[in-house]
Protein backbone atom coordinates (compact mmCIF):
# COMPACT_ATOMS: atom_id res chain seq x y z
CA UNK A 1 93.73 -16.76 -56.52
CA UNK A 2 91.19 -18.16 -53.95
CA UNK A 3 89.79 -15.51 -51.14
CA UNK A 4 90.61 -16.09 -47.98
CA UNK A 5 89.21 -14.73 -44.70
CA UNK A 6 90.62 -14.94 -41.75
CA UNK A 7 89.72 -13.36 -37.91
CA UNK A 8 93.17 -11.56 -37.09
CA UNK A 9 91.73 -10.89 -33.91
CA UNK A 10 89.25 -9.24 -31.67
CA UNK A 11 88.80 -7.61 -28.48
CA UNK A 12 88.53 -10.01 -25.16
CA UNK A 13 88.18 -8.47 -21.32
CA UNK A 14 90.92 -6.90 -19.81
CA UNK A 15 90.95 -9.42 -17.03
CA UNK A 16 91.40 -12.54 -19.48
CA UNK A 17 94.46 -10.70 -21.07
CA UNK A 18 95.95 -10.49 -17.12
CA UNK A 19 95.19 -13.97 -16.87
CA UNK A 20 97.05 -15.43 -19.53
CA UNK A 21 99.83 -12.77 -18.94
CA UNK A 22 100.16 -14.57 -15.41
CA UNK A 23 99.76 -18.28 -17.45
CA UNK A 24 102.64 -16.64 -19.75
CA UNK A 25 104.62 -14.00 -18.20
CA UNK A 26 107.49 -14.47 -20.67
CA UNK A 27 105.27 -13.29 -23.77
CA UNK A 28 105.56 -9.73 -24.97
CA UNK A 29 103.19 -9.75 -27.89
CA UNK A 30 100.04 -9.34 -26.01
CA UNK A 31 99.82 -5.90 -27.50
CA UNK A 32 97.90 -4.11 -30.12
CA UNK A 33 100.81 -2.94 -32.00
CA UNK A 34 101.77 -5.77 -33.36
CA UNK A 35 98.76 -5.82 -35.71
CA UNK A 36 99.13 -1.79 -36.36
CA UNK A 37 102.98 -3.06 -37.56
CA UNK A 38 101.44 -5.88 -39.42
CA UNK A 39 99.21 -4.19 -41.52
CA UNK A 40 101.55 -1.36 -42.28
CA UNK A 41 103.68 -3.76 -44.15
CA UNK A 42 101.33 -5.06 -45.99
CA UNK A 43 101.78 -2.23 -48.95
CA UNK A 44 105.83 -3.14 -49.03
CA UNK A 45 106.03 -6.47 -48.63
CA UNK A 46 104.74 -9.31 -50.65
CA UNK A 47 104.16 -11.85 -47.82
CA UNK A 48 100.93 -13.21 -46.82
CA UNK A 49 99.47 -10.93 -43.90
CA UNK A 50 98.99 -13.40 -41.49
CA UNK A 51 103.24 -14.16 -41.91
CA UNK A 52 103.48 -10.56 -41.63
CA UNK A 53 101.49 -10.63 -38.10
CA UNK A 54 103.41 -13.71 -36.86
CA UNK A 55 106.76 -11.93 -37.45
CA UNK A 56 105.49 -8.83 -35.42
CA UNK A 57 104.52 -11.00 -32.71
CA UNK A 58 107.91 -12.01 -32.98
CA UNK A 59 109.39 -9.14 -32.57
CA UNK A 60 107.37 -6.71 -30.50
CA UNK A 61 110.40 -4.35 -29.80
CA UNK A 62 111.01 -4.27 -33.78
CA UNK A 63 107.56 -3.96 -34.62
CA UNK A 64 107.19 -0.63 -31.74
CA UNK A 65 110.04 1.00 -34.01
CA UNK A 66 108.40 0.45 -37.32
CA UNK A 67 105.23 1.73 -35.68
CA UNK A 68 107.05 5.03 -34.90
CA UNK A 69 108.64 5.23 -37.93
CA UNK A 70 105.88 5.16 -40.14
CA UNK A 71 103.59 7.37 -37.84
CA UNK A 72 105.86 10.21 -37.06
CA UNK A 73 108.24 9.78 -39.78
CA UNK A 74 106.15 8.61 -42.60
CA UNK A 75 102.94 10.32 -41.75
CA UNK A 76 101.25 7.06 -41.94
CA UNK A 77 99.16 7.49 -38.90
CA UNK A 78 95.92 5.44 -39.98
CA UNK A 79 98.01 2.30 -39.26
CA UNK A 80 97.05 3.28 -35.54
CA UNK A 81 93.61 2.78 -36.43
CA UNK A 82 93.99 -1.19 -36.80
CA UNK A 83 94.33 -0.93 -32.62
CA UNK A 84 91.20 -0.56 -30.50
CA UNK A 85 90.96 0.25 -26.78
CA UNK A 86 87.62 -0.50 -24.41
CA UNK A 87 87.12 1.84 -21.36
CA UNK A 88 85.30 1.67 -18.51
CA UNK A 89 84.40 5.41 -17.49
CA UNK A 90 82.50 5.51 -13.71
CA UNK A 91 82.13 8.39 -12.24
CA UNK A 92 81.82 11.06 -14.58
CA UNK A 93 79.80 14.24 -14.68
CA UNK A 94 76.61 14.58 -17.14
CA UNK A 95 78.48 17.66 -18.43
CA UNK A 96 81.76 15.62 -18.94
CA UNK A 97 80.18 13.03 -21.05
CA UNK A 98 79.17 15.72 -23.51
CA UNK A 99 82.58 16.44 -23.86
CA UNK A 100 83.55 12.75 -24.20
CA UNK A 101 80.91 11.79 -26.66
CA UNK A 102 81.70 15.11 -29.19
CA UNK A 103 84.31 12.90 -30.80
CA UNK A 104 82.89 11.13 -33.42
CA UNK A 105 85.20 7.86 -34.00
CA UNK A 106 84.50 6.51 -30.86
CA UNK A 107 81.35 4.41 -29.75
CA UNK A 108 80.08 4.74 -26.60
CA UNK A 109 77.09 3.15 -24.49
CA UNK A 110 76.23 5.09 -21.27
CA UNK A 111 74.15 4.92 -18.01
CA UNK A 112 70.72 5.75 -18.51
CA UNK A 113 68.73 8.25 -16.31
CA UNK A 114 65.55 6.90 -17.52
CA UNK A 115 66.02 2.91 -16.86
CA UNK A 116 68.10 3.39 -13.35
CA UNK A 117 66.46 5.34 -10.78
CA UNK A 118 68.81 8.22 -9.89
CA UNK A 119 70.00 8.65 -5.95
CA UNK A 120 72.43 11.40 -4.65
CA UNK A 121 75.49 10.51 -6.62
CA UNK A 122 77.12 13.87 -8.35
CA UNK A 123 80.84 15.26 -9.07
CA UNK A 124 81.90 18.07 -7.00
CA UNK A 125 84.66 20.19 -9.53
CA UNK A 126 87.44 20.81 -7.83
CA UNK A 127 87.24 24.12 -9.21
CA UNK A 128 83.72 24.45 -6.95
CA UNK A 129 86.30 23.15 -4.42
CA UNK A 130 89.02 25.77 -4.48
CA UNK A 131 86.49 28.32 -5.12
CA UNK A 132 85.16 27.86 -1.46
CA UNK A 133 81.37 27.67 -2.31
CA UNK A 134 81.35 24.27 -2.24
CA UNK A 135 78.88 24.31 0.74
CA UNK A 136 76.34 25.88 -1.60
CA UNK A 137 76.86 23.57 -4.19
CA UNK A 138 76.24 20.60 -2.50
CA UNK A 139 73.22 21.54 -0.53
CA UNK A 140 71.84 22.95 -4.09
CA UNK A 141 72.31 19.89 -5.94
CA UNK A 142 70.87 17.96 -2.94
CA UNK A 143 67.86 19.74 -3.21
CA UNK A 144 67.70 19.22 -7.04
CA UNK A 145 68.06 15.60 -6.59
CA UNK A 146 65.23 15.70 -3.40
CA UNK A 147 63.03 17.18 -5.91
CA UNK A 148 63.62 14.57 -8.45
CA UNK A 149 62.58 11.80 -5.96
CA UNK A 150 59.16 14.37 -4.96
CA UNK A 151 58.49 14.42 -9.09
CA UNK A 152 59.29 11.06 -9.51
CA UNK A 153 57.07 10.04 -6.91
CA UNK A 154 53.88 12.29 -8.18
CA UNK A 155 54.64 11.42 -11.63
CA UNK A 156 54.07 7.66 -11.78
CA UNK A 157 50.85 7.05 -10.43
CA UNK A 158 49.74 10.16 -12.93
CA UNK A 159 51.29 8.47 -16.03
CA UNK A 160 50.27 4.75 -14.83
CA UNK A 161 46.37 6.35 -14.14
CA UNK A 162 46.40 8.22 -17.32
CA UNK A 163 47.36 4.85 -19.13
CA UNK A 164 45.26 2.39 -17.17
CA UNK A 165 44.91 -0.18 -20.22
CA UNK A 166 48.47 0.00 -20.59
CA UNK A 167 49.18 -0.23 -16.84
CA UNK A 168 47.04 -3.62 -16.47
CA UNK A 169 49.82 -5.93 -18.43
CA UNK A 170 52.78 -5.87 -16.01
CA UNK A 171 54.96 -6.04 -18.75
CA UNK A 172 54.27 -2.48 -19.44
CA UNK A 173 54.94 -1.43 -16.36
CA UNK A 174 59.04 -0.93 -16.27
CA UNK A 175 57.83 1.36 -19.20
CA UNK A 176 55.56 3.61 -17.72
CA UNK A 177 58.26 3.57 -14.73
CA UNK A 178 60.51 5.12 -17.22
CA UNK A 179 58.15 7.46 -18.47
CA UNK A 180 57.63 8.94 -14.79
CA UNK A 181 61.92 8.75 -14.21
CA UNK A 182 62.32 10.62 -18.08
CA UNK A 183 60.29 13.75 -16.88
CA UNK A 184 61.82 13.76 -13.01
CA UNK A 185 65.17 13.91 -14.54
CA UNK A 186 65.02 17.31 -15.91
CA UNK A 187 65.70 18.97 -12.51
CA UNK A 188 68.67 16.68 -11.68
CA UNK A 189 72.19 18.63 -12.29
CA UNK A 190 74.71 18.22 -15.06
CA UNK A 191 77.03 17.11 -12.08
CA UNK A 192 75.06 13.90 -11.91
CA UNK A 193 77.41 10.86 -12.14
CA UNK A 194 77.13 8.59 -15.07
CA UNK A 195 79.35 5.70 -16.52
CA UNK A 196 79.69 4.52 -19.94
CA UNK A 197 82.04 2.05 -21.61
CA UNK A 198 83.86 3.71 -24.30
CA UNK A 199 85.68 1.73 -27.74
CA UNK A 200 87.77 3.68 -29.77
CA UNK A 201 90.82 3.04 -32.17
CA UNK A 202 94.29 4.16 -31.19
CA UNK A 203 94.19 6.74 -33.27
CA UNK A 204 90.77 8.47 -32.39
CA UNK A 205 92.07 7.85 -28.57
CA UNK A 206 95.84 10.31 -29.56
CA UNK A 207 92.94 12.67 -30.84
CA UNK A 208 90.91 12.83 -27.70
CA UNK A 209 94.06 12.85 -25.63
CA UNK A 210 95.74 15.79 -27.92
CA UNK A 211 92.34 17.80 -27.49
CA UNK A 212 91.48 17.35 -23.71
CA UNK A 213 95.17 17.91 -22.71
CA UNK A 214 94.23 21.72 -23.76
CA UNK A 215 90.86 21.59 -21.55
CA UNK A 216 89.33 24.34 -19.39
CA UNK A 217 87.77 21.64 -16.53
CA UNK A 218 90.18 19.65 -14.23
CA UNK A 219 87.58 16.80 -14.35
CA UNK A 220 88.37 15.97 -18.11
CA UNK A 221 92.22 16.92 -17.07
CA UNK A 222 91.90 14.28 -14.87
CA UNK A 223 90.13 11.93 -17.19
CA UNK A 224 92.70 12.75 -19.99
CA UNK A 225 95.26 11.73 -17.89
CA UNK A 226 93.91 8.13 -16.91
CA UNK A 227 93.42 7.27 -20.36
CA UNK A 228 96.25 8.28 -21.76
CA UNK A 229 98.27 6.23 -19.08
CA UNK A 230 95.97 3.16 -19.26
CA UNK A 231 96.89 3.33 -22.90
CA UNK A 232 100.12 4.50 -23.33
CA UNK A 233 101.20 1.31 -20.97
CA UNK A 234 100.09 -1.27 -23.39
CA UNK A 235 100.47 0.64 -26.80
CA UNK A 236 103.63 3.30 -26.29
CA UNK A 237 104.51 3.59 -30.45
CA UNK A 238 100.96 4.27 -31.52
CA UNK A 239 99.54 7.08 -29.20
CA UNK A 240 102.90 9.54 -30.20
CA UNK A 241 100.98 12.89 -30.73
CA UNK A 242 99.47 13.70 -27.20
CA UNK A 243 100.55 16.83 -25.89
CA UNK A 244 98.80 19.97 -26.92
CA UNK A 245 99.11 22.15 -29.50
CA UNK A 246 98.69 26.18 -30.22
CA UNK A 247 96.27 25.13 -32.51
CA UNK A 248 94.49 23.12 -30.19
CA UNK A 249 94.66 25.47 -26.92
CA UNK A 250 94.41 28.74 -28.71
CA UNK A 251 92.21 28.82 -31.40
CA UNK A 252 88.71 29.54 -30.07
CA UNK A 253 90.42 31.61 -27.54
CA UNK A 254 91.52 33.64 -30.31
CA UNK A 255 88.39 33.88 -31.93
CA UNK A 256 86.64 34.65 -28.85
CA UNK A 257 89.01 37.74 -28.39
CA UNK A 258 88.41 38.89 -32.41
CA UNK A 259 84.78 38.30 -32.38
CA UNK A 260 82.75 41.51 -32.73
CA UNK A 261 80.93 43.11 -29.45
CA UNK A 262 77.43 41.94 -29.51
CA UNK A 263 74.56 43.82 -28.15
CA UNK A 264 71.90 42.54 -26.23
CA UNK A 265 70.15 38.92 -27.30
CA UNK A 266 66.83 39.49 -28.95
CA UNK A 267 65.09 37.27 -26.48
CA UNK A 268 61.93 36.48 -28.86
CA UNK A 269 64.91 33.85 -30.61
CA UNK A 270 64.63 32.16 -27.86
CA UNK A 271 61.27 31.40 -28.41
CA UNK A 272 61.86 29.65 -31.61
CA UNK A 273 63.36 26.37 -30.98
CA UNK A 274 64.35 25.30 -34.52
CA UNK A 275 65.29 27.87 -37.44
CA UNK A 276 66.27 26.01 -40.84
CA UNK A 277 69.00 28.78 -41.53
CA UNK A 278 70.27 27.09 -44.78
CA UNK A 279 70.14 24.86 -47.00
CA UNK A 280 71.16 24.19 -50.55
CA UNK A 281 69.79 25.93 -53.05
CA UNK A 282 67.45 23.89 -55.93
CA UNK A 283 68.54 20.50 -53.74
CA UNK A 284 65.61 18.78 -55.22
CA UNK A 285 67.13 19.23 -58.77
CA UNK A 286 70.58 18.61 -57.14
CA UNK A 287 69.89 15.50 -55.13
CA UNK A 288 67.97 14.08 -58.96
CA UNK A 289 70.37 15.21 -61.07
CA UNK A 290 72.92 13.55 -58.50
CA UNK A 291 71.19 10.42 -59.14
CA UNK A 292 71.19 10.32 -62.92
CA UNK A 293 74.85 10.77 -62.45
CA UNK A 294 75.42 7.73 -60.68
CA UNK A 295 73.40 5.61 -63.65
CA UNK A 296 74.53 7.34 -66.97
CA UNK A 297 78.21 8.32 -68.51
CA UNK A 298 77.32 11.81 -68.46
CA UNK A 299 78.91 14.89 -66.73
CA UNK A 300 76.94 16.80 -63.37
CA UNK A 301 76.21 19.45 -65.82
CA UNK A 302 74.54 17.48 -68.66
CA UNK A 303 72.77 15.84 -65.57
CA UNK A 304 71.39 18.97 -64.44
CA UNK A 305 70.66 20.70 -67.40
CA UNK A 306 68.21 17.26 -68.36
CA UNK A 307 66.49 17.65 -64.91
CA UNK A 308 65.61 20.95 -65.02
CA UNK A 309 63.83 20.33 -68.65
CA UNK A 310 61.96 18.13 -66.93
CA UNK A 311 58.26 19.17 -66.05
CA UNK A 312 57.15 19.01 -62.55
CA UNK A 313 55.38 15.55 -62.45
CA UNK A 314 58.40 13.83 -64.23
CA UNK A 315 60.54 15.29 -61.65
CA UNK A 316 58.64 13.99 -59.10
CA UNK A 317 58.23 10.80 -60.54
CA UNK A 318 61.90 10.30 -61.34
CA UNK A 319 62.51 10.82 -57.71
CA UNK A 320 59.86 7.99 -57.15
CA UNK A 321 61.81 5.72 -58.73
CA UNK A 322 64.31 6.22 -56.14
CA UNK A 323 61.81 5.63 -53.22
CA UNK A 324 59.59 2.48 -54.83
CA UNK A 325 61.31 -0.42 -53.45
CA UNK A 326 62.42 1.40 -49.83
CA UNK A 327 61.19 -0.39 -46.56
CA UNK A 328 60.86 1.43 -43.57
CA UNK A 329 64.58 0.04 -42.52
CA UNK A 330 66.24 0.91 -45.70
CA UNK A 331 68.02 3.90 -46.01
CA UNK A 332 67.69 6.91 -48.23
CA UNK A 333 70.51 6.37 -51.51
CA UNK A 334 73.62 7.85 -50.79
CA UNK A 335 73.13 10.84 -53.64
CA UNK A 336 70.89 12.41 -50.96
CA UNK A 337 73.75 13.22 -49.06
CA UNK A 338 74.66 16.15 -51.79
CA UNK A 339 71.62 17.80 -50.08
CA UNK A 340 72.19 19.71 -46.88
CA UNK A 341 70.31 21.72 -44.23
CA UNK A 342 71.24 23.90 -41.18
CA UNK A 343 69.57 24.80 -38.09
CA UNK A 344 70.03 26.79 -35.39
CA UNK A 345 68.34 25.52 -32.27
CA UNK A 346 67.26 26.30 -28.48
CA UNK A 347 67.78 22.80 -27.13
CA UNK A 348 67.48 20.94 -23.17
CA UNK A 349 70.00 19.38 -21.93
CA UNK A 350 67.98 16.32 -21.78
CA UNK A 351 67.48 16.86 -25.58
CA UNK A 352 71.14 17.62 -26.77
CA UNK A 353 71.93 14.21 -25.18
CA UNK A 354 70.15 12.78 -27.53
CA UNK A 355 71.03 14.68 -30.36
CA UNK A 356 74.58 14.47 -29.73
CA UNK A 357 74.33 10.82 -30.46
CA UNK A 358 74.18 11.48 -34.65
CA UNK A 359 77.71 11.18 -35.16
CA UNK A 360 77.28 11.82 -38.80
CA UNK A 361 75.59 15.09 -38.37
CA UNK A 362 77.74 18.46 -37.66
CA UNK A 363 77.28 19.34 -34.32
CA UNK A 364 78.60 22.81 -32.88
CA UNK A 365 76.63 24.43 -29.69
CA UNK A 366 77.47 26.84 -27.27
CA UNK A 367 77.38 27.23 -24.01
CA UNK A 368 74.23 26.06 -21.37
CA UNK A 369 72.75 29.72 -20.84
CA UNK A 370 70.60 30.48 -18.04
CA UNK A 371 69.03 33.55 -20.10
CA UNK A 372 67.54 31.02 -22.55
CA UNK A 373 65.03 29.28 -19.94
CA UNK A 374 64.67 26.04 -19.60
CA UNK A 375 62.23 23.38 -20.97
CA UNK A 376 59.39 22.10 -18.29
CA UNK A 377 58.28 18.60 -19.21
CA UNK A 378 54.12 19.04 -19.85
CA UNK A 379 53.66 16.44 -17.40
CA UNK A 380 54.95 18.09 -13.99
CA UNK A 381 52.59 20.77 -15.66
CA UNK A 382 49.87 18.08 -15.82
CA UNK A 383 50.66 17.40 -11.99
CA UNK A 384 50.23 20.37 -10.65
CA UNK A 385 54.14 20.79 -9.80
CA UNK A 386 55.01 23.59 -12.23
CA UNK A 387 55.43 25.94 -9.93
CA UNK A 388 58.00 23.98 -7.46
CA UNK A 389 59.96 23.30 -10.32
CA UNK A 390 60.55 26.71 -11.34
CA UNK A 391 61.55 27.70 -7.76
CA UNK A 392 64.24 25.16 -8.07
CA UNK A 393 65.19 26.49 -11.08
CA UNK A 394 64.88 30.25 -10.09
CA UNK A 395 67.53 28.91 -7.30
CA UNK A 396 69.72 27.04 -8.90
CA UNK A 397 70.32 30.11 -11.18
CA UNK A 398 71.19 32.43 -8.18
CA UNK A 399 73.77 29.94 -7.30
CA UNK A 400 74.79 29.41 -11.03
CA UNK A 401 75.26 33.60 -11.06
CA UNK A 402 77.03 33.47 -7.72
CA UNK A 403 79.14 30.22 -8.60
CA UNK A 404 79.93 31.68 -11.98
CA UNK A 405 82.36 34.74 -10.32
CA UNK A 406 84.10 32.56 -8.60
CA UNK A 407 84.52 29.12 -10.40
CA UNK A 408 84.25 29.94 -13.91
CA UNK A 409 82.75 27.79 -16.24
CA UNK A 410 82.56 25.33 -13.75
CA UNK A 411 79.74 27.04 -12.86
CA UNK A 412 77.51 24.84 -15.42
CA UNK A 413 78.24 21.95 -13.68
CA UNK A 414 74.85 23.14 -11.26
CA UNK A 415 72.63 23.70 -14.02
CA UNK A 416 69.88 21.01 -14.63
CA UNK A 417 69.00 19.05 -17.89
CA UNK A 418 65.86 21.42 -18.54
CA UNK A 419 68.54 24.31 -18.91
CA UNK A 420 69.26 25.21 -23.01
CA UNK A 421 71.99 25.89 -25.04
CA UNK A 422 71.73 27.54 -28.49
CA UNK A 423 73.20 24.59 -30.96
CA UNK A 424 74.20 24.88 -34.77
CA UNK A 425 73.55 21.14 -36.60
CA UNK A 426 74.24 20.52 -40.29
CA UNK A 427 72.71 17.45 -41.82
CA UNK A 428 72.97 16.10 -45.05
CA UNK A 429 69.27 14.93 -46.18
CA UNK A 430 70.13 11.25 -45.68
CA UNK A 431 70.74 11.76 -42.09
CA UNK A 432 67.82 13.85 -41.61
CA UNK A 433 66.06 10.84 -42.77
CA UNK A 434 67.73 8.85 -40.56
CA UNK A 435 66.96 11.23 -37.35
CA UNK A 436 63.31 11.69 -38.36
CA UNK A 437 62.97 7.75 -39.04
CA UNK A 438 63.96 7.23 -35.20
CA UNK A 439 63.01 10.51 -33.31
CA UNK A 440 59.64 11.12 -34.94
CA UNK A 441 58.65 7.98 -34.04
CA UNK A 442 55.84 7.61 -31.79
CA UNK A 443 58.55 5.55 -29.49
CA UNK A 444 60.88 8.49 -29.18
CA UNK A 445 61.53 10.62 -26.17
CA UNK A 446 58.79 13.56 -26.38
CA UNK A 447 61.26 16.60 -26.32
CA UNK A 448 63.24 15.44 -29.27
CA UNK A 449 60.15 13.78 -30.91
CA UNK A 450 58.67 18.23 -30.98
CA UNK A 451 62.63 19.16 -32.21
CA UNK A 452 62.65 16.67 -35.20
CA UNK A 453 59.06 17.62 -36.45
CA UNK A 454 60.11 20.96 -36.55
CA UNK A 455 63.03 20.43 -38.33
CA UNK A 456 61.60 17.97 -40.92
CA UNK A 457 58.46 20.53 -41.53
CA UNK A 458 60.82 23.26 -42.32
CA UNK A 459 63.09 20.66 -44.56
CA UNK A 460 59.61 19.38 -46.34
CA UNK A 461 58.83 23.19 -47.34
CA UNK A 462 62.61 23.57 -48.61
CA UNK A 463 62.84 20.33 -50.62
CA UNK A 464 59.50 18.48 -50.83
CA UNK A 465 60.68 16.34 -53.41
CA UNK A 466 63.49 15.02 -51.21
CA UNK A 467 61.74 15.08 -48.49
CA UNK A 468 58.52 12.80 -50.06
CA UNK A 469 59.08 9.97 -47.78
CA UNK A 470 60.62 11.50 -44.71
CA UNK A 471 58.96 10.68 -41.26
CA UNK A 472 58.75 8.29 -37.94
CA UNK A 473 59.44 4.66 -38.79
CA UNK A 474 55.85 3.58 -37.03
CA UNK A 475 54.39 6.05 -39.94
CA UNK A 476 56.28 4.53 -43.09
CA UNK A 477 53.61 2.65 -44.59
CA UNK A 478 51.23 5.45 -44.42
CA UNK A 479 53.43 7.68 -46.14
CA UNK A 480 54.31 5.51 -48.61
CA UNK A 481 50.74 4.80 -49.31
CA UNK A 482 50.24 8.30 -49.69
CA UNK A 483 53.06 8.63 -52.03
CA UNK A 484 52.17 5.83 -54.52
CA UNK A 485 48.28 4.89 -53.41
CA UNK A 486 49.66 1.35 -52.26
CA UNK A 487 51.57 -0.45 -49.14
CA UNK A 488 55.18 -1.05 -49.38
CA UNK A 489 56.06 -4.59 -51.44
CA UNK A 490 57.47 -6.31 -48.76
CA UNK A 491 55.61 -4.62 -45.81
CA UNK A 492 56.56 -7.19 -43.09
CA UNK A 493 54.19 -8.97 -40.82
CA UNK A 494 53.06 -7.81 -37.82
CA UNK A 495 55.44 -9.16 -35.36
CA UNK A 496 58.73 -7.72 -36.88
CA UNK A 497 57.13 -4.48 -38.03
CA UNK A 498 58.24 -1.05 -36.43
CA UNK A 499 57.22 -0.68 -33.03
CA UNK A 500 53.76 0.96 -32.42
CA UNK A 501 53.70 0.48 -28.18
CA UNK A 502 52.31 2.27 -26.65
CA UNK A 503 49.33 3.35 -28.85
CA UNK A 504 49.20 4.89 -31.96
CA UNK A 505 50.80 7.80 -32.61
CA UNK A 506 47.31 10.18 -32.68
CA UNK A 507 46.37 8.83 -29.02
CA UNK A 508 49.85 9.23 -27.32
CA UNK A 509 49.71 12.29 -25.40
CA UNK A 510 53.03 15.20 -26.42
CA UNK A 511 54.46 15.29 -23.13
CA UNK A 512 54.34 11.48 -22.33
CA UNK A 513 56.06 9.36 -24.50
CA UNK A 514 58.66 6.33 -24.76
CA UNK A 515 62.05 6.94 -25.36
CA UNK A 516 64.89 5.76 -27.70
């Protein structure tokens, strides 16, 4: 048998699928579906899949059945995953994104605060609305944003002064810009409008739907329902399970009504911004015993039992074996991921908005809380503008208090992204190599860049051996020369190494940084 490859098909714009349905209007195949149908034949019938495709297209109304009939009927429902669906989102809330982006099977690419200058654009809840303070709302968001423009305005001649060399090249300069918008934004609101386009597979779209048809905000009712329609129109047998559930409208209500009464909050937590709560016990042995699994015919057990007759240095130098060829790009083996750490952290908003992008990490947070503080950005510090920020924040948490009687949880929509939320992330050690290799970097955003060293000092005392190689990307080859007294075998030239801009990472200030 010869291999054979062939491109089934792709996504094209939404507006060149209208045209040819105008160039065509008697075709009924230009649907998704038919490839779902397609490919859930293939495991029953013997014909070539590309026959199988051309007889869905054939028969669209046929295929729609099958779809249904192996989805609800046969359980087969990761046939809907061979459809994908591109959104354009526009005019969504900060604090609605966060919901959006919590699924995981879903990419998303969304408006940034730092590279667009932000002007007065924000959501007003219609729960603000009907709670009649939407006067006070408005004029305190208003203010937010006028204060953003007053920071914004202070802060670039202080970061393009403080990095003169830098600020001579021109080039730099929509950097530094950025640098000045990074720090402003952390008194703008979480009802700050955003857009993002949004690709997901049919069945990670039923998912979403199924979960924000139970939702507490009318915003992401009112989102749910656009997407579902927009889909349902062009895909009806695939996106079957939509309505809510018990399970999905109850649950957390239920635990919330079980969960024991809680005194006050010890408010020196608060003060510690990353706790390693967890983490598996002996993971060094684990993670090396794990990998003398993957090479031998021998059981976990014999595994183990070998590693831990082995002395300290051969321990450590079995696990260099596993690091000696590694480049700065190259990821950690896959046996590291049988290693896993928890933390409990006091995060911004700006900061979670990051995080939140680690899809393969277990993310689980609460709620933004007033009572936790909120994070100042050294630089309005450095400015003299302290002060003025904290009476915006000092107001906006009157109005949060007031809002909160009234409007609920809606309430949060007025709260800025210096405000912090307690936030529970798992990681496996491969993707805390993965987070440290971006957001340690000296090119990462400042307020994650003090998280992540935090979290990989506490993993470094817990597993050192795991941990031998784990930092920024711009520090690789130093650590790797520390490791084994020599630079990386294929340490690549200069002009597709990691990049080092601005300076180096002992000269860049903490509170002024790139981002990522």
């Amino acid at each position: 048998m010869t291999l054979k490859v062939i491109l089934a098909g792709y996504n094209i714009d939404s507006e060149v699928i209208e045209e040819l349905k105008k160039t065509h209007p008697e075709r009924s195949d230009i649907t998704p579906e038919t490839l779902s149908a397609a490919y859930a034949r293939i495991s029953r019938d013997p014909r070539p899949v590309y026959e199988l495709r051309a007889a869905a297209r054939e028969e669209v109304d046929k295929a729609r059945r099958s779809n249904q009939t192996i989805i609800f009927k046969m359980g087969h429902h990761s046939v809907a995953e061979h459809a994908v669906f591109n959104f354009d989102i526009l005019g969504i809330s900060r604090l609605a994104i966060e919901e959006v982006e919590h699924f995981r099977l879903a990419s998303f690419t969304e408006k940034s605060q730092r590279y667009i200058t932000l002007e007065d654009d924000f959501v007003i809840p219609a729960e603000i609305k009907a709670s009649g303070r939407e006067k006070i709302f408005v004029e305190t968001v208003r203010a937010q944003n006028a204060l953003y423009h007053t920071l914004y305005v202070s802060l670039k001649p202080f970061i393009f002064e403080t990095h003169a060399d830098l600020a001579a090249d021109r080039k730099n300069h929509s950097v530094l810009d950025g640098w000045a918008k990074e720090d402003a934004r952390y008194i703008v609101s979480l009802a700050t409008g955003g857009q993002l386009g949004m690709t997901c597979n049919a069945r990670s779209l039923e998912y979403m739907i199924r979960r924000f048809s139970g939702s507490c905000t009318a915003e992401i009712t009112e989102l749910n329902r656009k997407l579902h329609d927009l889909a349902k129109a062009v895909a009806p047998s695939i996106l079957l399970f939509t309505e809510p559930n018990p399970f999905d409208v109850k649950t957390y209500s239920d635990l919330m009504a079980a969960a024991p009464a809680f005194g006050p909050a010890d408010d020196s937590e608060a003060e510690t911004d990353v706790r390693l709560v967890d983490f598996t016990p002996g993971a060094d042995e684990k993670v090396l015993s794990a990998l003398l699994h993957s090479v031998s015919d021998r059981s976990f057990d014999d595994c183990l039992e070998a590693v831990r007759a082995l002395s300290g240095e051969k321990k450590k130098n079995l696990i260099k074996k596993a690091f000696r060829r590694m480049e700065f790009f190259d990821s950690v083996p896959r046996e590291f991921e049988h290693a896993r750490l928890t933390y409990d952290l006091v995060i911004s908003a700006s900061c979670f908005a990051q995080l939140k992008r680690h899809r393969m990490a277990t993310i689980t947070a609460q709620a933004y809380d007033p009572s936790l503080g909120v994070t100042v950005p050294p630089s309005i510090r450095a400015v003299g503008l302290e002060g003025v920020f904290m009476e915006m924040i000092e107001r906006t948490n009157r109005v949060y208090y007031d809002l909160e009687k009234h409007a609920g949880r809606a309430a949060a929509y007025l709260l800025t992204n210096s405000h912090r939320k307690r936030v529970l992330l798992e990681v496996n050690a491969r993707e805390l190599y993965h987070i440290s290799r971006l957001r340690e970097d000296p090119t990462a955003q400042w307020d994650i860049r003090k998280i992540t060293r935090s979290m990989t000092g506490a993993a470094k005392k817990a597993m050192p051996l795991v941990c031998l190689l784990i930092g920024g990307k711009n520090d690789f080859s130093q650590i790797y020369e520390n490791v084994f007294g020599t630079k990386p075998t294929l340490f690549p030239p200069p002009d597709i190494r990691p990049r080092t801009f601005p300076l180096s990472e002992g000269e860049i200030p903490e509170d002024i940084s790139d981002t990522k």
